[in-house]
Protein backbone atom coordinates (compact mmCIF):
# COMPACT_ATOMS: atom_id res chain seq x y z
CA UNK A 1 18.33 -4.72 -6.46
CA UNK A 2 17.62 -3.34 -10.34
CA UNK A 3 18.88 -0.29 -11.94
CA UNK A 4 16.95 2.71 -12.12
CA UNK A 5 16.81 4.90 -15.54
CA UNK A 6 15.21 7.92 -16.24
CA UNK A 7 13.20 7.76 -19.68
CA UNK A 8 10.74 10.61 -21.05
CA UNK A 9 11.53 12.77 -17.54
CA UNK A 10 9.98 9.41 -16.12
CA UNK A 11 11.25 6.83 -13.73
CA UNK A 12 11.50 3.23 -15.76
CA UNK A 13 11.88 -0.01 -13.79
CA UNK A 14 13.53 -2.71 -16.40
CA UNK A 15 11.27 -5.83 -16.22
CA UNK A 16 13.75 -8.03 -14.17
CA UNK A 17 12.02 -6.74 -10.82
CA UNK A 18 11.92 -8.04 -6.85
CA UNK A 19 8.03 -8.73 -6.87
CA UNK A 20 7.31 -10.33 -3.93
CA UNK A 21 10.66 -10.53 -2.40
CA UNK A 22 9.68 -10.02 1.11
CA UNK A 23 8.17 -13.07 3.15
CA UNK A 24 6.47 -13.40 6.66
CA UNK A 25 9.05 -12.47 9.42
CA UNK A 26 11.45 -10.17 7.64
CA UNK A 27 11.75 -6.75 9.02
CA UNK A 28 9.65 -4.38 7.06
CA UNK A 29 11.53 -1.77 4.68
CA UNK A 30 11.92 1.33 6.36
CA UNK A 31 9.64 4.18 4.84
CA UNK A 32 10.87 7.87 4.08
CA UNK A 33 8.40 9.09 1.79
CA UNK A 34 5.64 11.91 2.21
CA UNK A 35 1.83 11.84 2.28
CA UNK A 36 -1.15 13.44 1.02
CA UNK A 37 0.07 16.92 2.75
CA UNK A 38 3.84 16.77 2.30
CA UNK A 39 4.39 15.76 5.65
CA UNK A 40 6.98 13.04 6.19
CA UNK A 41 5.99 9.57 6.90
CA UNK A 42 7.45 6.35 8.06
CA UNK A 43 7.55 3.98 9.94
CA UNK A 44 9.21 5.03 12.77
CA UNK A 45 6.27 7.18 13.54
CA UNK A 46 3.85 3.88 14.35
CA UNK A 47 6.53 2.27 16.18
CA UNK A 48 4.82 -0.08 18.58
CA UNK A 49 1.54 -0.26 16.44
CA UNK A 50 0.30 -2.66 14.19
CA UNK A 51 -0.03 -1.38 10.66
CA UNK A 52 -1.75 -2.07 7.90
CA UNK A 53 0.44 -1.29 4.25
CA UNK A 54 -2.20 -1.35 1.47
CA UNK A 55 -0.76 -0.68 -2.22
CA UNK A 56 -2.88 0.25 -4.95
CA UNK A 57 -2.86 1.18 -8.18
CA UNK A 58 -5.03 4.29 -8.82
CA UNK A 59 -6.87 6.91 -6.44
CA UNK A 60 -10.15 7.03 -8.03
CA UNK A 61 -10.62 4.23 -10.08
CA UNK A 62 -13.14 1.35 -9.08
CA UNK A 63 -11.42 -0.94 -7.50
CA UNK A 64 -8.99 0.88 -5.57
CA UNK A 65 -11.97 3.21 -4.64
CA UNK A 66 -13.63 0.18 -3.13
CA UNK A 67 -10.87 -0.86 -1.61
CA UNK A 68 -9.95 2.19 0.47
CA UNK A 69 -13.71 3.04 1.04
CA UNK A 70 -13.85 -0.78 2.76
CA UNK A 71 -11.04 0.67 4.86
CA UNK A 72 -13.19 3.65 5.62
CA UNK A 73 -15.57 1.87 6.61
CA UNK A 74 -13.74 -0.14 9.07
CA UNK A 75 -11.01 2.26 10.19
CA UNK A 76 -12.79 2.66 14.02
CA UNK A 77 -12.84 -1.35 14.33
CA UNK A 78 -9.43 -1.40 12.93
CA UNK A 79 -8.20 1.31 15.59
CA UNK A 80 -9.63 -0.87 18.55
CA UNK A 81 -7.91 -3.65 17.01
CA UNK A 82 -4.71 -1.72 17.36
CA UNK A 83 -3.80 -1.00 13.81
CA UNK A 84 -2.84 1.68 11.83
CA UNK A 85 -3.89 1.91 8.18
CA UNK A 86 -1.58 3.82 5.27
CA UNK A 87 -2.59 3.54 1.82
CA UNK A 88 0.37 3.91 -0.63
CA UNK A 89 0.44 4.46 -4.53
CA UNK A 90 2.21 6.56 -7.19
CA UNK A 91 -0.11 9.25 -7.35
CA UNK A 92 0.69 12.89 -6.21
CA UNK A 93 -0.33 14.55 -3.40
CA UNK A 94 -2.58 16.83 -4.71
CA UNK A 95 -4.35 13.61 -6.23
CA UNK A 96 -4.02 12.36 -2.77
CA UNK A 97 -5.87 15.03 -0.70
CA UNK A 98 -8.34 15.35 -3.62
CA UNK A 99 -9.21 11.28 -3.30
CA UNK A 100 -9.13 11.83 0.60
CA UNK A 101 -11.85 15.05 0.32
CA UNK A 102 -13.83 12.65 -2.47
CA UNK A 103 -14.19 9.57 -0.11
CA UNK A 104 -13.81 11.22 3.51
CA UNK A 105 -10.71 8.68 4.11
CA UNK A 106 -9.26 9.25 7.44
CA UNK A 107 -6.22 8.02 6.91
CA UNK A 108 -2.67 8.83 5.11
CA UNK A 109 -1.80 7.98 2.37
CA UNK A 110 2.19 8.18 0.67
CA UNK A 111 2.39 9.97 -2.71
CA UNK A 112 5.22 7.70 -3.58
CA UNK A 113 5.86 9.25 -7.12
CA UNK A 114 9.33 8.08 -7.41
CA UNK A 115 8.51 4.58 -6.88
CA UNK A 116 10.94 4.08 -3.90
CA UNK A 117 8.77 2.53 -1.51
CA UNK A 118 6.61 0.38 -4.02
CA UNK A 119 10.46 -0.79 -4.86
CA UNK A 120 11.34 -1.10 -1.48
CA UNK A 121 8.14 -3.67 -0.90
CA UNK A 122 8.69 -5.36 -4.38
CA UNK A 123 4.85 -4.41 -5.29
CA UNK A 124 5.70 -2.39 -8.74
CA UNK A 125 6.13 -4.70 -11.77
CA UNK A 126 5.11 -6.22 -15.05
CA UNK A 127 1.27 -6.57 -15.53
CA UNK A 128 -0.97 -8.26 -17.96
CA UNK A 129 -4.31 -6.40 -19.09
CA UNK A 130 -6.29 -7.24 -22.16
CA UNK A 131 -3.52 -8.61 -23.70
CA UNK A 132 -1.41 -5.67 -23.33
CA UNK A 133 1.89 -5.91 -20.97
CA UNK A 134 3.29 -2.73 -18.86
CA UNK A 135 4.82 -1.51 -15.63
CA UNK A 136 2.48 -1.31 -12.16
CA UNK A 137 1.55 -1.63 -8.98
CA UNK A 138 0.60 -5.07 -8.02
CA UNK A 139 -2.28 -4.62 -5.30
CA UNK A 140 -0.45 -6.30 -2.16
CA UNK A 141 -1.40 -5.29 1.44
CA UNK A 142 1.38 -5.80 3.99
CA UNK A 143 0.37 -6.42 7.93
CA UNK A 144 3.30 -4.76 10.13
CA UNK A 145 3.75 -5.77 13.48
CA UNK A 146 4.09 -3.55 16.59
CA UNK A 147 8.25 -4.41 15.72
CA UNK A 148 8.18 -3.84 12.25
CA UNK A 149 8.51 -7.58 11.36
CA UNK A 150 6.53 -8.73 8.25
CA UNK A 151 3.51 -10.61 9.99
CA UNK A 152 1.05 -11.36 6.63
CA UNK A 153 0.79 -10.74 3.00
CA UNK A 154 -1.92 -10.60 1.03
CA UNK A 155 -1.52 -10.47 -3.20
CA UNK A 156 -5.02 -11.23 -3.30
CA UNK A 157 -6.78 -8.64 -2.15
CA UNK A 158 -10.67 -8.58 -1.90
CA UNK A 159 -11.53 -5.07 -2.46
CA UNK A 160 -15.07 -5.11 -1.64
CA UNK A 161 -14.29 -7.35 1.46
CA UNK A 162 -10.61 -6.48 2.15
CA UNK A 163 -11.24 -5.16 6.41
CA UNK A 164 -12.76 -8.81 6.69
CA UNK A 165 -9.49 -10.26 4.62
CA UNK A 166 -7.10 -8.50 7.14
CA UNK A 167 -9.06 -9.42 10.13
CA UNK A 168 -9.75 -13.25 9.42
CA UNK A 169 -6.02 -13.66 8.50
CA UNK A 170 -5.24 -12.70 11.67
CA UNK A 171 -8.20 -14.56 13.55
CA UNK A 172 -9.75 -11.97 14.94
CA UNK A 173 -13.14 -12.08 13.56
CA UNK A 174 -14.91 -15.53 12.40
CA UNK A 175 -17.59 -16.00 9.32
């Protein structure tokens, strides 16, 4: 585990980080965090139900827009197939319930301001873009079993396509 320091009234993360720590199998981190509507979530709550543990970077940006409208989009085919979807990033809630009203997203998603879970699942870490290096979220998707064990990982994430990703890593749909 790293050291947590506040800086600017912010949370910093020094760059030796646990991206990508957890593999297939483990038990998933337990979740105590709250959603769009300051209710508490975790995992507890879906006990016995697949989930599916998307992490993005940004309500309302393209890709993560994309991304969580795909899941939208799919959400009834992905209840019949027994999972639960919950969308996690850094944002607040208020940005939260406004993304939720924007893109009619039925499902919750953890205002994780403080970075705990996004530590937790080793997702939040150095980035590259355009040359420039900072601290994010690395957009990872984690597939829970109905135990809580690990069952798939996906760090490369389709956004346009990402139901089909989730569904053909776990054979249950064919191209």
């Amino acid at each position: 585990m790293f050291a947590m320091l506040v800086y600017n009234n912010d949370l910093y993360f020094p760059k030796k980080n646990n991206m990508h720590h957890l593999k297939i199998g483990d038990k998933a981190p337990e979740i105590n965090a709250k959603d769009q509507d300051g209710n508490h979530i975790g995992l507890e709550q879906y006990a016995g139900k697949k989930v599916v543990l998307y992490f993005y970077p940004k309500d309302n940006t393209p890709g993560c827009t994309v991304e969580s409208c795909d899941l939208r989009d799919n959400y009834n085919y992905l209840l019949k197939q027994g999972y639960e979807v919950i969308g996690v990033s850094a944002d607040s809630e208020q940005k939260h319930k406004n993304f939720i009203k924007r893109f009619n997203l039925p499902f919750r998603l953890i205002a994780d301001t403080d970075r705990k879970v996004l530590s937790d699942y080793g997702v939040w870490g150095e980035k590259k873009f355009m040359g420039k290096t900072y601290q994010g979220i690395h957009r990872t998707t984690f597939i829970i079993s109905e135990k809580g064990l690990i069952e798939d990982i996906i760090m490369k994430v389709k956004t346009l396509n990402h139901t089909k990703q989730i569904l053909k890593d776990k054979k249950l749909i064919s191209d």
